[in-house]
C-alpha atoms as a PDB file:
ATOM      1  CA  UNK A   1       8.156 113.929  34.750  1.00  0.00           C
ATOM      2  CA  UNK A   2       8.974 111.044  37.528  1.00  0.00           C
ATOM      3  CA  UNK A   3       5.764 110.806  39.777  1.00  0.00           C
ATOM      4  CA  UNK A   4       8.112 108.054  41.456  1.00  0.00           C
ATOM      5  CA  UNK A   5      10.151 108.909  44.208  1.00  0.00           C
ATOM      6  CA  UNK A   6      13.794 108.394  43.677  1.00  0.00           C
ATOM      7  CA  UNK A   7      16.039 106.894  46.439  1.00  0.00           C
ATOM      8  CA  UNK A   8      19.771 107.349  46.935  1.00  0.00           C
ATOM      9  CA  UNK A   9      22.588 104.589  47.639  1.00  0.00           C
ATOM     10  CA  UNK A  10      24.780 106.861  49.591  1.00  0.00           C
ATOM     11  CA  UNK A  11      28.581 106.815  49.854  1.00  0.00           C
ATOM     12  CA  UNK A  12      30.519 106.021  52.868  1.00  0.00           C
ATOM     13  CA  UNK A  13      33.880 107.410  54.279  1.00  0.00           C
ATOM     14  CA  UNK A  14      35.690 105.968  56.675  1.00  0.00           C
ATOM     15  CA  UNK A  15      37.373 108.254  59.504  1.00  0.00           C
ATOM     16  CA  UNK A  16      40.048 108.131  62.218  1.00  0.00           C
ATOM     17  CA  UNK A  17      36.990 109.121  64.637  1.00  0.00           C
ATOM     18  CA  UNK A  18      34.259 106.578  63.558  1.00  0.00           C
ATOM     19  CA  UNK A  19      32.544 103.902  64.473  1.00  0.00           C
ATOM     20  CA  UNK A  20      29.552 101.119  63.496  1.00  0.00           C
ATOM     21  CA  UNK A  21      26.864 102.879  64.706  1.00  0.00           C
ATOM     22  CA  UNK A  22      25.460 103.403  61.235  1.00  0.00           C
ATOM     23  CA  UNK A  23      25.127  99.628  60.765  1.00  0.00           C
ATOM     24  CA  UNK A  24      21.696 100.504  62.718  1.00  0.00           C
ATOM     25  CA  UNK A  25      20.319 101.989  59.831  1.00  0.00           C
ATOM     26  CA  UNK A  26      20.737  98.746  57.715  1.00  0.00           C
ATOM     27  CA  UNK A  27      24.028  99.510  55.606  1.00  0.00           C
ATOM     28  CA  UNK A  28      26.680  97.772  55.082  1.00  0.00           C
ATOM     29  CA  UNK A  29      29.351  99.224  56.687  1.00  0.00           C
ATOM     30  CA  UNK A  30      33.010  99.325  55.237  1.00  0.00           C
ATOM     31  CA  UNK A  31      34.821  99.362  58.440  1.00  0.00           C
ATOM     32  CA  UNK A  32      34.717  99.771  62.457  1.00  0.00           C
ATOM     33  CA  UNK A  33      35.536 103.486  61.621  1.00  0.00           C
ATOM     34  CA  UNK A  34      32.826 104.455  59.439  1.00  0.00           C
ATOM     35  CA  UNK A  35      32.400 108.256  60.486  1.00  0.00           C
ATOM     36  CA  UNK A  36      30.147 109.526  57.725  1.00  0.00           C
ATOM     37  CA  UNK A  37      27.584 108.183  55.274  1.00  0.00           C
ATOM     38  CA  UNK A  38      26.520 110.871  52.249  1.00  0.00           C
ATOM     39  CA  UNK A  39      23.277 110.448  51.518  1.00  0.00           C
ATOM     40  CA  UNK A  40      22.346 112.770  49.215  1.00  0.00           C
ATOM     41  CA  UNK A  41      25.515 114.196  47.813  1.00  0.00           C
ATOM     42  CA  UNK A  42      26.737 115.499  44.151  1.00  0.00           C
ATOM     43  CA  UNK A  43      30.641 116.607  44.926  1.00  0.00           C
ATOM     44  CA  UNK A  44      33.945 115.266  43.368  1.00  0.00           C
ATOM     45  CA  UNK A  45      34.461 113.733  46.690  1.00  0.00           C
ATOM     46  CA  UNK A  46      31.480 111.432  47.077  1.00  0.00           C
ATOM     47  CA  UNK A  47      28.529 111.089  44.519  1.00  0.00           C
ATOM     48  CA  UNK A  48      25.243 109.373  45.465  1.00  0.00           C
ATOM     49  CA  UNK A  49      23.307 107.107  43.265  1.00  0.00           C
ATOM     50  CA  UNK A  50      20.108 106.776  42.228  1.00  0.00           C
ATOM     51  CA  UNK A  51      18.850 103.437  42.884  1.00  0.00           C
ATOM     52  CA  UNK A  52      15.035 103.208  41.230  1.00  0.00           C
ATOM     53  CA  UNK A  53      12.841 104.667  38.578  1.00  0.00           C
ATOM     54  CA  UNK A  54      14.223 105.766  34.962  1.00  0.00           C
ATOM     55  CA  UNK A  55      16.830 107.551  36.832  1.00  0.00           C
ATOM     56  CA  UNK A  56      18.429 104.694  38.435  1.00  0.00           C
ATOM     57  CA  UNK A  57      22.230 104.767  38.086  1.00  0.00           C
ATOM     58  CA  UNK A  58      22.535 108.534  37.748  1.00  0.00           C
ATOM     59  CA  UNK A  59      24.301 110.213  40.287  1.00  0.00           C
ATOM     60  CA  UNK A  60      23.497 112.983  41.788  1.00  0.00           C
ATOM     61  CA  UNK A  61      25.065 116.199  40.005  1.00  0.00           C
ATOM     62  CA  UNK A  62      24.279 114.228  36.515  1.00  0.00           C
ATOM     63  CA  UNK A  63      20.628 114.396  37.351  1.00  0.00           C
ATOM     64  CA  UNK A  64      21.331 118.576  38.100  1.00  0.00           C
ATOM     65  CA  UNK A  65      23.585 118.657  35.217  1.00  0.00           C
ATOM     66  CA  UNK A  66      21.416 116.592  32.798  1.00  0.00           C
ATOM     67  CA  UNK A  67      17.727 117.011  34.133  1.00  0.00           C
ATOM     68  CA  UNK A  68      17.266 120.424  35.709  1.00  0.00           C
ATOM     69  CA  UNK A  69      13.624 119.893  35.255  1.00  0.00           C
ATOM     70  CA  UNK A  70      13.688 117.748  38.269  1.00  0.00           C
ATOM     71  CA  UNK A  71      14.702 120.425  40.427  1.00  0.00           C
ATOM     72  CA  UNK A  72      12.403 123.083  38.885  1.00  0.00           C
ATOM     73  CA  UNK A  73      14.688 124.622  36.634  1.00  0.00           C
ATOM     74  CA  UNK A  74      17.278 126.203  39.645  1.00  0.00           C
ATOM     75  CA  UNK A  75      19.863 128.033  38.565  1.00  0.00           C
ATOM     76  CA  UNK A  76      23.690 126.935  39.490  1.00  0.00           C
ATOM     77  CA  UNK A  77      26.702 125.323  38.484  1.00  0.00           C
ATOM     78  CA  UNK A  78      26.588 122.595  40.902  1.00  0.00           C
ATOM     79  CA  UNK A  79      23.669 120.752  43.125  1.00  0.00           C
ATOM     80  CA  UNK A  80      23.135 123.706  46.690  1.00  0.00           C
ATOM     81  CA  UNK A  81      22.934 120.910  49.176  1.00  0.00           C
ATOM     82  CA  UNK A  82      24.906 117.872  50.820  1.00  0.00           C
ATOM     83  CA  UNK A  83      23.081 115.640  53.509  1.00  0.00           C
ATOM     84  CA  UNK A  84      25.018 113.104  55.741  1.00  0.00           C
ATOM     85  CA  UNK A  85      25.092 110.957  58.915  1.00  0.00           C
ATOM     86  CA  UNK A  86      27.869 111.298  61.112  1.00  0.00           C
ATOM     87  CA  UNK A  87      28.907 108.718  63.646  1.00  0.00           C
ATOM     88  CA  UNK A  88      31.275 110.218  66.242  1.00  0.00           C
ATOM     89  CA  UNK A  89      32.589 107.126  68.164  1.00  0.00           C
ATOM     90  CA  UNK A  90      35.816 109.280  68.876  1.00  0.00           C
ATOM     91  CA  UNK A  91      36.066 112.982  69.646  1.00  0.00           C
ATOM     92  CA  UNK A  92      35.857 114.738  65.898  1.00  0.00           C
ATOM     93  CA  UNK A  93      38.436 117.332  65.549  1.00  0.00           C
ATOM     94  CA  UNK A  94      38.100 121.262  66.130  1.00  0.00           C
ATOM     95  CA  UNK A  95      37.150 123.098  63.202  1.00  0.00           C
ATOM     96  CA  UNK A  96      35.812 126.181  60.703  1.00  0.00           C
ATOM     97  CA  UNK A  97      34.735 126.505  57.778  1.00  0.00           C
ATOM     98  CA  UNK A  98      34.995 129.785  55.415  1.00  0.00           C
ATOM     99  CA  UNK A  99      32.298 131.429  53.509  1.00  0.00           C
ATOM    100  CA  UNK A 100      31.576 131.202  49.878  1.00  0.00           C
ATOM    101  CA  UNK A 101      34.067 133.964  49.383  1.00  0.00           C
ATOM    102  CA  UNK A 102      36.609 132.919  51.051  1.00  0.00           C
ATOM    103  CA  UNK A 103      35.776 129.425  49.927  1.00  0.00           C
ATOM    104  CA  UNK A 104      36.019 130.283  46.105  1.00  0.00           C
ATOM    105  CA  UNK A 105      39.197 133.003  46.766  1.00  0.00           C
ATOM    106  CA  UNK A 106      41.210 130.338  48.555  1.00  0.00           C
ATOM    107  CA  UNK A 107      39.832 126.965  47.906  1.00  0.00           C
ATOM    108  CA  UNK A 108      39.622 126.869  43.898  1.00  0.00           C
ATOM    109  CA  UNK A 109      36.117 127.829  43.121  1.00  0.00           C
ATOM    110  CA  UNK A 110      34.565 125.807  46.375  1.00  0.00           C
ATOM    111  CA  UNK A 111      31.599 126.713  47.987  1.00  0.00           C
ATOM    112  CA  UNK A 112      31.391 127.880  51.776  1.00  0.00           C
ATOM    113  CA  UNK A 113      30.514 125.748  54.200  1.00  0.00           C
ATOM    114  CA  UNK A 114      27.409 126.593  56.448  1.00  0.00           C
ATOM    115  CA  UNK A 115      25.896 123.681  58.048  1.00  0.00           C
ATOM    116  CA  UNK A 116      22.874 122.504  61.012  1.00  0.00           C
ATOM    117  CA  UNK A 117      23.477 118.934  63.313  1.00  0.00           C
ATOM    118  CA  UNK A 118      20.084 117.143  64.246  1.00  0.00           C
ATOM    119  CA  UNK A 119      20.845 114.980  67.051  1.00  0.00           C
ATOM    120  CA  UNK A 120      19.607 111.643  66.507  1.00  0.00           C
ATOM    121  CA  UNK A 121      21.357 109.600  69.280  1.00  0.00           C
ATOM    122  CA  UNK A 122      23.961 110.138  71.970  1.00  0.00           C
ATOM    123  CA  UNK A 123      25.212 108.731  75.189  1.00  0.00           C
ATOM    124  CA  UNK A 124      24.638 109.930  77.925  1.00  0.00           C
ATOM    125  CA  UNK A 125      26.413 113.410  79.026  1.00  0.00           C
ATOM    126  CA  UNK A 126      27.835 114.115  75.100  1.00  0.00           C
ATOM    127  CA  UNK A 127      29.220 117.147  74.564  1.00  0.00           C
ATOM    128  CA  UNK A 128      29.298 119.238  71.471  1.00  0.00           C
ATOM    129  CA  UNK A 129      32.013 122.292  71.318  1.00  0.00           C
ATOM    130  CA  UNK A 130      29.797 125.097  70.089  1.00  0.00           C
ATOM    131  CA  UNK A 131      31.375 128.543  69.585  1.00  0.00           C
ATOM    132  CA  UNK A 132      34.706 130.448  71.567  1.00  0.00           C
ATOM    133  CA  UNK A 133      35.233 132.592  74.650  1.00  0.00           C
ATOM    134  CA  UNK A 134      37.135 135.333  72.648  1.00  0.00           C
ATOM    135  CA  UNK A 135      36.231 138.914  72.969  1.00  0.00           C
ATOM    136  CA  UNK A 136      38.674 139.876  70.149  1.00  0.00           C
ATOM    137  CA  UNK A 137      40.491 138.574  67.137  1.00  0.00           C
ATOM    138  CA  UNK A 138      43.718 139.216  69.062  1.00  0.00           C
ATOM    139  CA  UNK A 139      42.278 137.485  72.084  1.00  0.00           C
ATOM    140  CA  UNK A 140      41.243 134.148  70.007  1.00  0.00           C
ATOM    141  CA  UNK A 141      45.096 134.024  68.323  1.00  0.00           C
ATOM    142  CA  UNK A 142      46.807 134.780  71.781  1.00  0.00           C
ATOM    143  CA  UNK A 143      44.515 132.000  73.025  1.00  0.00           C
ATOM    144  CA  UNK A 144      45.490 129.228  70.651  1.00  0.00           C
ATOM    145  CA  UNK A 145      48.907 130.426  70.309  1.00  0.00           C
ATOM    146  CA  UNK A 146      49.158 129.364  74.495  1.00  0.00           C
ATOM    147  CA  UNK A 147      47.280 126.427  74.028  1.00  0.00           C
ATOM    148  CA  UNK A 148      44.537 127.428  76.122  1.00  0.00           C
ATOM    149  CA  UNK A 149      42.170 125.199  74.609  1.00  0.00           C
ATOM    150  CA  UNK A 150      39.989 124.553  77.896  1.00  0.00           C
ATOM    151  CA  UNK A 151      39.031 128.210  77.903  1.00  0.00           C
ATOM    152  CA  UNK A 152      38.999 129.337  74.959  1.00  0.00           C
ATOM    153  CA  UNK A 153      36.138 126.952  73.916  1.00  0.00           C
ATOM    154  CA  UNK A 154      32.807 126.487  74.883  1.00  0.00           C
ATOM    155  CA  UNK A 155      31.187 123.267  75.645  1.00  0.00           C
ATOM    156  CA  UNK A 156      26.998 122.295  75.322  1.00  0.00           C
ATOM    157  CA  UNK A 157      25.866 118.777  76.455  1.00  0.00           C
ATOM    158  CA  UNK A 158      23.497 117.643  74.400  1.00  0.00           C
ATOM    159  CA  UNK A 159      20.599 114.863  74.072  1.00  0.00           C
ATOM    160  CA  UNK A 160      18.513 113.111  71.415  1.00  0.00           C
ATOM    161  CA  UNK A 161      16.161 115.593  69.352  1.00  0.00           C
ATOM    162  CA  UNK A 162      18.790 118.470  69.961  1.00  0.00           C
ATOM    163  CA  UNK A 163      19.155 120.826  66.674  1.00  0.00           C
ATOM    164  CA  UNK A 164      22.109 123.273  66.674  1.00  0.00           C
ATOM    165  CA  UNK A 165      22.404 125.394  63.258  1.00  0.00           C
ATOM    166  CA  UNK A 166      26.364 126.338  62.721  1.00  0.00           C
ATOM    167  CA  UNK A 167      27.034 129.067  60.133  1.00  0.00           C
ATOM    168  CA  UNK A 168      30.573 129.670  58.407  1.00  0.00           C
ATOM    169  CA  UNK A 169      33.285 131.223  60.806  1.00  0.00           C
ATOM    170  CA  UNK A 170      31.714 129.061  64.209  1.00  0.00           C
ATOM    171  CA  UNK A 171      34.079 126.845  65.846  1.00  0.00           C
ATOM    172  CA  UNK A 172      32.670 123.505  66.326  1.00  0.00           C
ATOM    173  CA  UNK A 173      33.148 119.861  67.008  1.00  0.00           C
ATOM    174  CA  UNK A 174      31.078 116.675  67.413  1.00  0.00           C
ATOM    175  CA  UNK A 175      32.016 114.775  70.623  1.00  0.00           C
ATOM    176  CA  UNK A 176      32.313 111.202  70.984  1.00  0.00           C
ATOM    177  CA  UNK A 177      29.319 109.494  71.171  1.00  0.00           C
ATOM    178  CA  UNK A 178      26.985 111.303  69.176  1.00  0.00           C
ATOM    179  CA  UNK A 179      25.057 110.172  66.340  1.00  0.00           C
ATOM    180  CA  UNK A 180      24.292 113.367  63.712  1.00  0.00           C
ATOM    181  CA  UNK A 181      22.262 114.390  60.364  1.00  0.00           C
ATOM    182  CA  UNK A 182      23.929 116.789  58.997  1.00  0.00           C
ATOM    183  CA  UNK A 183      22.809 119.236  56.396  1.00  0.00           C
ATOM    184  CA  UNK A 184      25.163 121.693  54.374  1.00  0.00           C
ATOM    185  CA  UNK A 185      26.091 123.368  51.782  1.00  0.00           C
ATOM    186  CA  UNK A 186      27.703 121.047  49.052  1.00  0.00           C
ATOM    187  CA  UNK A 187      31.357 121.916  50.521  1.00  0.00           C
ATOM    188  CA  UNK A 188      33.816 119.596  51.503  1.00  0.00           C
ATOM    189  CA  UNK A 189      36.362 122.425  52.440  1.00  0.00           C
ATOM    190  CA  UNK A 190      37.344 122.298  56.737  1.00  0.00           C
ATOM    191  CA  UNK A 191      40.101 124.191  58.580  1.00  0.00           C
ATOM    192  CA  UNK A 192      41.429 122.039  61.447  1.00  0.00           C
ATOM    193  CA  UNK A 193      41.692 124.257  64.671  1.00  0.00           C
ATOM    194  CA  UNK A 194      42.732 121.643  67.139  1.00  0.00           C
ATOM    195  CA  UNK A 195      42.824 117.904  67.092  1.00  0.00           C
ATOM    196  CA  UNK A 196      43.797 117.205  71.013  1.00  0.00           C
ATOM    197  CA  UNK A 197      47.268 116.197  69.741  1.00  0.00           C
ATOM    198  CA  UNK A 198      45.864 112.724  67.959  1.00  0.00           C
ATOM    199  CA  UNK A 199      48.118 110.815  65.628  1.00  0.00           C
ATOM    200  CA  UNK A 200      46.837 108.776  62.569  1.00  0.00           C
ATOM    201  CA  UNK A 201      47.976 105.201  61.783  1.00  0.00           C
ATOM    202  CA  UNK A 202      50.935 105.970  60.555  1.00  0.00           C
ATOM    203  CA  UNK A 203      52.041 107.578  63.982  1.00  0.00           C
ATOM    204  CA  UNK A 204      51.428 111.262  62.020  1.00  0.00           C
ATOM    205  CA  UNK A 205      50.120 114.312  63.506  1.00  0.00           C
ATOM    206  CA  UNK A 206      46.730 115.676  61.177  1.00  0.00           C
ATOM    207  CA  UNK A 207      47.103 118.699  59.383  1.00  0.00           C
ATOM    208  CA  UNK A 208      46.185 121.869  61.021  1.00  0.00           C
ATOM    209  CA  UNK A 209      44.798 125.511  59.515  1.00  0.00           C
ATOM    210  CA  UNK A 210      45.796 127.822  61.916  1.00  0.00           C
ATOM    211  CA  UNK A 211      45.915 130.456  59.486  1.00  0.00           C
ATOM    212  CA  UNK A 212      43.293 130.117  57.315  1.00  0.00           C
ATOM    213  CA  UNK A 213      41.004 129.210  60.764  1.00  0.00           C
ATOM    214  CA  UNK A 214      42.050 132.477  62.500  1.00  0.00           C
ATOM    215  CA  UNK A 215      41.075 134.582  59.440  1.00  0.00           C
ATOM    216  CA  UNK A 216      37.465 132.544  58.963  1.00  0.00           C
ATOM    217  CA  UNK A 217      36.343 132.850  62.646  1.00  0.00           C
ATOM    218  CA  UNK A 218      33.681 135.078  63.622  1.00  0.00           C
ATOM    219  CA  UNK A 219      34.599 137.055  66.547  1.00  0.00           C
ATOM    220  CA  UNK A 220      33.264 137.590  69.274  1.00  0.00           C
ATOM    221  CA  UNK A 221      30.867 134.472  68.778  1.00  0.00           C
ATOM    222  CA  UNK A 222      27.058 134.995  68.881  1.00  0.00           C
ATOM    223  CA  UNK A 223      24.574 131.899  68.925  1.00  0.00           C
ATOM    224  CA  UNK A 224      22.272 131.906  66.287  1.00  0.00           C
ATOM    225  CA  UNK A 225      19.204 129.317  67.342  1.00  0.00           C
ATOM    226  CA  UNK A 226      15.857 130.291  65.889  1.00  0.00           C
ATOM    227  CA  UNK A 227      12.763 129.562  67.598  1.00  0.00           C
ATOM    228  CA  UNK A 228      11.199 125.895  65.910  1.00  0.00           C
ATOM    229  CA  UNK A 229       7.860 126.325  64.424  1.00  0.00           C
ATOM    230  CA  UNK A 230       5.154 123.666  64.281  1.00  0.00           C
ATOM    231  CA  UNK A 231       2.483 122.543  61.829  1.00  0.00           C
ATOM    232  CA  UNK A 232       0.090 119.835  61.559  1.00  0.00           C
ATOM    233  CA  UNK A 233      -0.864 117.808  58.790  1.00  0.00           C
ATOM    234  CA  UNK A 234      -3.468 115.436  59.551  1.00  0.00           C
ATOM    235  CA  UNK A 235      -1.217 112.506  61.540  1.00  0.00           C
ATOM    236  CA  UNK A 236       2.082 114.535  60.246  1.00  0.00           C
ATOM    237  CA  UNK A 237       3.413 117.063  62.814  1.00  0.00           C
ATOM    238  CA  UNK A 238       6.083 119.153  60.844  1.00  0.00           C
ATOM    239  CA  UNK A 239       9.148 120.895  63.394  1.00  0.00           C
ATOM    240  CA  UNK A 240      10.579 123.786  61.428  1.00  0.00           C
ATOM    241  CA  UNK A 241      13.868 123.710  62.781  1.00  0.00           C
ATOM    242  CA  UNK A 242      15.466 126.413  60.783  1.00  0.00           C
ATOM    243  CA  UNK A 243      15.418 128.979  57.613  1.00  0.00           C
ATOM    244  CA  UNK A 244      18.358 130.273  56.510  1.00  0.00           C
ATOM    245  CA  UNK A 245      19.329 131.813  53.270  1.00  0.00           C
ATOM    246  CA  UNK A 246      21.172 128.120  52.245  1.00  0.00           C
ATOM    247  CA  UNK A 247      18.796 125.585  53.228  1.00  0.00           C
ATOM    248  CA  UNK A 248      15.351 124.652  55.581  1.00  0.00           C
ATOM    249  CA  UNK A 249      15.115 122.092  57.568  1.00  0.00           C
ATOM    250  CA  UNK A 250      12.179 120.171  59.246  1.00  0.00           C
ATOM    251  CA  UNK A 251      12.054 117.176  61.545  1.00  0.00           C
ATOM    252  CA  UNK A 252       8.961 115.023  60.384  1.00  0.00           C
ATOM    253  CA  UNK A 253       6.910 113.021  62.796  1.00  0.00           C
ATOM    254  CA  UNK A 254       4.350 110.586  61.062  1.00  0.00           C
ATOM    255  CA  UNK A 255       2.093 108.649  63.059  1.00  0.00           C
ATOM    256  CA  UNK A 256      -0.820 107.584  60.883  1.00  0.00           C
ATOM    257  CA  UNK A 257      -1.562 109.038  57.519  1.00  0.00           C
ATOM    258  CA  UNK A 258      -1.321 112.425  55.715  1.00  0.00           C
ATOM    259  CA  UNK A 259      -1.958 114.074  51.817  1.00  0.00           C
ATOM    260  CA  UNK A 260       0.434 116.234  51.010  1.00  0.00           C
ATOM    261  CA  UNK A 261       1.625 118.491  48.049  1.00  0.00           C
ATOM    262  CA  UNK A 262       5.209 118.769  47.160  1.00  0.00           C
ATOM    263  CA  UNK A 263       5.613 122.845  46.024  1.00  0.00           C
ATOM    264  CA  UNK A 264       9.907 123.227  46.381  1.00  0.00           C
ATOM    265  CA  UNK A 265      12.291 122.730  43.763  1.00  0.00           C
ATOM    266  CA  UNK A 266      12.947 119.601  45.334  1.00  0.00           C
ATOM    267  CA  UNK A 267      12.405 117.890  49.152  1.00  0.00           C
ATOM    268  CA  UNK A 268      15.436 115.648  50.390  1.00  0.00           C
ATOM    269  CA  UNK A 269      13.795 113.222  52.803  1.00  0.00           C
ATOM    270  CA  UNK A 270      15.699 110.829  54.919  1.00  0.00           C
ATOM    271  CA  UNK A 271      13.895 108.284  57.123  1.00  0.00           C
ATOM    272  CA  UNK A 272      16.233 108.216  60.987  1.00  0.00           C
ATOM    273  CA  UNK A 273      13.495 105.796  62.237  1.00  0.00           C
ATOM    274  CA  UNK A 274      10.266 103.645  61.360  1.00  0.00           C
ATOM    275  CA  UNK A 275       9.047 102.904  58.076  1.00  0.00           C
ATOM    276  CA  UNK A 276       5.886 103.819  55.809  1.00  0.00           C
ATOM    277  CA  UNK A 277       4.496 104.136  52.425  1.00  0.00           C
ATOM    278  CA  UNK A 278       4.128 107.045  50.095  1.00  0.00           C
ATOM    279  CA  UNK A 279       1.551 106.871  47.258  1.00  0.00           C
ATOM    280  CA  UNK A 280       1.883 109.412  44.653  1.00  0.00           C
ATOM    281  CA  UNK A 281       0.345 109.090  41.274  1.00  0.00           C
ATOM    282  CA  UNK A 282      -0.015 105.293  40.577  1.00  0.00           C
ATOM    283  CA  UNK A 283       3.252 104.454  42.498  1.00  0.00           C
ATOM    284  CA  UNK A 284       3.090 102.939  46.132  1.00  0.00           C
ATOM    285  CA  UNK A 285       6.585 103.004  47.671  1.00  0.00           C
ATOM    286  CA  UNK A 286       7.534 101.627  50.720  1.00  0.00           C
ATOM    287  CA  UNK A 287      10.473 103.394  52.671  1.00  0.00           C
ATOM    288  CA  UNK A 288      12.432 102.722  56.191  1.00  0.00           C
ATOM    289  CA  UNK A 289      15.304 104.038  58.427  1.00  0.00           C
ATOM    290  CA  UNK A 290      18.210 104.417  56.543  1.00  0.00           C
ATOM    291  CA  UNK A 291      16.501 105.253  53.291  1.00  0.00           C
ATOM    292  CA  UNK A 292      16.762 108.482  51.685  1.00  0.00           C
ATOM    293  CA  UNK A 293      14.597 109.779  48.714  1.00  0.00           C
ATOM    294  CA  UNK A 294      14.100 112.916  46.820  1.00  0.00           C
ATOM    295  CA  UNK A 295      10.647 114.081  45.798  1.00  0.00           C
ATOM    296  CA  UNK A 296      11.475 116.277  42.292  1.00  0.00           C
ATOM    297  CA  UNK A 297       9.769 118.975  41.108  1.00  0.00           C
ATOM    298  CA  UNK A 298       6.150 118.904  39.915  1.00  0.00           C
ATOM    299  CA  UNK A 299       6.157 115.683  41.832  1.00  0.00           C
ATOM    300  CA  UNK A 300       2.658 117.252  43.353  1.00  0.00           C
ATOM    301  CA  UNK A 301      -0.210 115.356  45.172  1.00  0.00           C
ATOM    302  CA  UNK A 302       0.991 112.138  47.566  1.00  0.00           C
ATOM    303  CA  UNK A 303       0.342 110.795  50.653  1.00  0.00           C
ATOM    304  CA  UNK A 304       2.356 109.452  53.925  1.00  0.00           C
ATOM    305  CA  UNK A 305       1.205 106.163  55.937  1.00  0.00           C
ATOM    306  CA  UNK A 306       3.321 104.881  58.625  1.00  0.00           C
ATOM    307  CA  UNK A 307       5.016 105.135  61.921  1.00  0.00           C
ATOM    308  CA  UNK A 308       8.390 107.548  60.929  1.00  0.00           C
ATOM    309  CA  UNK A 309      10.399 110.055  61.663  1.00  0.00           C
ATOM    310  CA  UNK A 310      12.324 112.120  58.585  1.00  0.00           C
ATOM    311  CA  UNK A 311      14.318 115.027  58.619  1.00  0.00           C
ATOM    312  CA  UNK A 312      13.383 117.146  55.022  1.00  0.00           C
ATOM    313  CA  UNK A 313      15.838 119.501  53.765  1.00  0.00           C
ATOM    314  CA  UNK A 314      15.229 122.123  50.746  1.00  0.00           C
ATOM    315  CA  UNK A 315      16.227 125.154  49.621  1.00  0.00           C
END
C-alpha cells in the first residue's frame, strides 16, 4: 500500500474556443487554443499519467484495472470520475449531455454525462448559459426550429468562486472568458445544440445534435444548487459544494496547517492556487498550482502545511 501520494501529468486538447490561460498553472501548453487540460482522466480519449512513486508511468484506468486496492476495492468496469480545466477564451458551444441510459443505448456502452463548473477566474461581466425558457418539449423544438436562440436560453453572469452543478439533460455553455474545474462523470459523449453559426479552419460548419439534444433535455428546466456546507479543520476550512449520487465536491482553503485522515475510496486533489506540503507516513511532498494528486485508499493519517486552495473530488 502507497503511503505516497501519487501525482498526475495530465493530457491536453486543443479547441477551436481556447486559449493560454492554462500556461498560469505552469504547463506547457501545446498551442494558443488550448481549451482543456485532463487532469485526472482514464478514457480512450485522454489517459493521465502517473508521474511518482512505484506507480509512476501507469495511467490512470491501468491503476483501476490493475490495482483496485488503491481505490478500496470499487466495483466497475471503468474509473467513475474525469477532472479537467477548461479555458474558454472563445464562447464554448451550446450543449447536452444524455444520461447513462441513453448514453450506453445510443453511444456504444458510454457513460452519461453529469457534471459541476468551479469558477476559478473570469473577466469581468462573463456569462455562463445555464438552463432554457421552455415550458414544454414542443415549446423548446418550435424554439430552436425558429432560431430563437436569445429567448429560448437563459443567461447567469458569473464571478470567481462561483459553483454551478449541471446534471444530464441541462443546456449549458461556458462563455468566453472564463477559467473552469470541471468535474464529471468519465464521459466524453456531448450533443451540440447551437454553435452561433462558427466555422472551423477549414471554413466548415461543427456538427450539430439536434435530435439526439431535443430527446436528452429536461423540460421545463429546474435549477438544482444545493446549499454549501462548511467545516473546519484546524487552519483547513472545507466548502462542501455539492453531493450528488456521481461525485462530491469540496473547495479547500489551507492557510496554516491541518492532520487529516483520508476515509474515501480515493480523494482527487488539484491545487488552483498556492503551494504546501503533505506529510503522510515517512513521505514529505511538496505540491503547487497546477498539480494534481490522488490520495488512494488506506492512505490514512497526513497532514497539510501551506498557503492553498484545492478543489477535492470523490465519490
Amino acid at each position: 500500500m502507497t503511503t505516497e501520494p501519487l501525482f498526475f501529468k495530465p493530457v491536453f486538447k486543443e479547441r477551436i474556443w481556447g486559449g493560454t490561460a492554462l500556461a498560469a498553472f505552469g504547463y506547457n501548453i501545446p498551442s494558443e487554443q488550448t481549451g482543456e487540460c485532463w487532469a485526472f482522466a482514464a478514457h480512450k480519449n485522454g489517459q493521465s499519467v502517473v508521474q511518482n512513486d512505484m506507480y509512476k508511468g501507469y495511467k490512470l484506468s491501468e491503476l483501476w484495472e490493475q490495482h483496485r486496492h488503491l481505490f478500496g476495492h470499487l466495483e466497475g468496469d471503468r474509473f467513475p470520475l474525469l477532472t479537467k480545466l477548461l479555458d474558454a477564451d472563445q464562447d464554448l458551444s451550446v450543449q447536452v449531455h444524455p444520461n447513462d441510459e441513453f448514453a450506453k443505448t445510443h453511444e456504444n456502452g458510454e457513460l452519461g454525462k453529469t457534471e459541476c463548473w468551479y469558477i476559478i477566474d473570469c473577466e469581468q461581466d462573463a456569462e455562463i448559459i445555464y438552463g432554457h425558457n421552455a415550458k414544454t418539449k414542443e415549446e423548446l423544438i418550435s424554439m430552436i426550429e425558429r432560431g430563437d436562440w436569445d429567448e429560448l436560453l437563459c443567461r447567469i453572469k458569473v464571478k470567481p468562486g462561483d459553483f454551478f452543478y449541471v446534471p444530464s439533460g441541462t443546456v449549458h455553455a461556458i462563455g468566453k472568458g472564463i477559467l473552469v474545474l470541471e468535474t464529471q462523470q468519465n464521459s466524453d459523449t456531448t450533443y451540440r445544440l447551437y454553435d452561433y453559426e462558427r466555422k472551423d479552419a477549414e471554413g466548415k460548419m461543427r456538427e450539430l445534435h439536434l435530435e439526439k439534444s431535443t430527446e436528452v433535455i429536461e423540460v421545463p428546466f429546474i435549477p438544482d444548487q444545493q446549499t454549501v456546507q462548511y467545516a473546519q479543520i484546524d487552519g483547513l476550512l472545507i466548502a462542501t459544494l455539492i453531493e450528488c449520487a456521481y461525485f462530491s465536491v469540496e473547495k479547500w482553503n489551507l492557510s496554516g496547517s491541518a492532520s487529516l485522515q483520508q476515509q474515501k475510496p480515493f480523494l482527487l486533489v488539484s491545487v488552483i492556487e498556492g503551494e504546501g506540503r503533505i506529510f503522510s507516513g515517512e513521505h514529505v511532498n511538496t505540491f503547487k498550482k497546477g498539480d494534481h494528486m490522488l490520495l488512494p485508499y488506506g492512505f490514512g493519517e497526513y497532514k497539510l502545511e501551506g498557503q492553498a486552495e484545492c478543489i477535492v473530488s470523490h465519490l
